[in-house]
Protein backbone atom coordinates (compact mmCIF):
# COMPACT_ATOMS: atom_id res chain seq x y z
CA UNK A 1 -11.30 -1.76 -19.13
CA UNK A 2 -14.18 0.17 -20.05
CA UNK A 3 -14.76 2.55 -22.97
CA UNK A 4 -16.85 5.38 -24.30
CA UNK A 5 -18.22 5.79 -27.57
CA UNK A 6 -19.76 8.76 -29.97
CA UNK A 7 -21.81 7.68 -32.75
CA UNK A 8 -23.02 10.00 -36.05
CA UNK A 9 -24.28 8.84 -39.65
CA UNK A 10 -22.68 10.70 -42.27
CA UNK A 11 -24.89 13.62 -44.30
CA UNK A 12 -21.75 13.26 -46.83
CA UNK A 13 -20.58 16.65 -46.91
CA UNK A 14 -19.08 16.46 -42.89
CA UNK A 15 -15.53 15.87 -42.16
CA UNK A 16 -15.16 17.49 -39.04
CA UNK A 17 -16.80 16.28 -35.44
CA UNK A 18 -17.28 16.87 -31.63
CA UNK A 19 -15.44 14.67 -29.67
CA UNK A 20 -14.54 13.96 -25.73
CA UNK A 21 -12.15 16.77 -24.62
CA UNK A 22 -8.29 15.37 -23.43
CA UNK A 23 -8.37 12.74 -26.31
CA UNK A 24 -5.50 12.34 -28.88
CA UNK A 25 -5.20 9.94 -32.00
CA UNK A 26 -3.59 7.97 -30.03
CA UNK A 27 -6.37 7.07 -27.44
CA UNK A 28 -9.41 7.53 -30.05
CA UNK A 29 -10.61 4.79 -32.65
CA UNK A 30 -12.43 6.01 -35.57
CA UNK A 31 -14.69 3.45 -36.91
CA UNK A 32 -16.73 4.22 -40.61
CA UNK A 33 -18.74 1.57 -41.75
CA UNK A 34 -17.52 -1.34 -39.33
CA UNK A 35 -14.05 -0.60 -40.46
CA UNK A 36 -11.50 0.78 -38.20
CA UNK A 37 -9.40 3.71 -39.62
CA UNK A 38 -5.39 3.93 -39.55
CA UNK A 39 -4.15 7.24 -37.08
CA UNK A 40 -3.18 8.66 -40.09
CA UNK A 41 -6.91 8.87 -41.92
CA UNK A 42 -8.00 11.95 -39.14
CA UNK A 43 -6.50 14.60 -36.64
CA UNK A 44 -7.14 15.72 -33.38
CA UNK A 45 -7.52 19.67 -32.17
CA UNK A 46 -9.09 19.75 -28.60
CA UNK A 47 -12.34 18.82 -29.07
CA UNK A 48 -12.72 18.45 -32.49
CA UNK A 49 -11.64 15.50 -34.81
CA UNK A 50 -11.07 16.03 -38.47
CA UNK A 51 -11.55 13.17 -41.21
CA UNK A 52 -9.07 13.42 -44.31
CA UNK A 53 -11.79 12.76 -45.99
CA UNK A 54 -15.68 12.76 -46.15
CA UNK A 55 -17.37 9.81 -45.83
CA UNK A 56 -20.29 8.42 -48.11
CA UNK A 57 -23.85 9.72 -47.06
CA UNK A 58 -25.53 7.66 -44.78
CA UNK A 59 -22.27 5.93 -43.37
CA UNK A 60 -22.06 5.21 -39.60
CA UNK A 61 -18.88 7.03 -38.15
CA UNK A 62 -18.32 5.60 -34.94
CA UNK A 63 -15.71 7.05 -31.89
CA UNK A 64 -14.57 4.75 -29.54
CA UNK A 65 -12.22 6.55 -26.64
CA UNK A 66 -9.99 4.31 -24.68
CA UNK A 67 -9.10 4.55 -21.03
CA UNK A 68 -6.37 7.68 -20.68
């Protein structure tokens, strides 16, 4: 299987990001830092996916979309 990915560093003050249309939280991993975070640290409205919380300035916030 083959993947996409989206990757942004953190300015600190961003929670919210463009993503791949048609993804959920279910199909998206959400990787900050080389850790991967639970479903339940972000949300998913169309295009745009929403971080609970901010991450530290400078952090790498990487999207990885699996296969739908």
């Amino acid at each position: 299987l083959t993947y996409t990915s989206d990757q942004f560093t953190s300015d600190g003050d961003e929670t919210t990001y463009e993503i791949q249309e048609g993804h959920t939280v279910h199909d998206v991993l959400v990787i900050i830092n080389g850790l991967i975070q639970p479903p339940t640290a972000y949300t998913i409205s169309g295009s745009t996916l929403t971080l609970s919380t901010n991450p530290m300035v400078g952090s790498v916030v990487d999207f990885r979309y699996l296969p739908v």
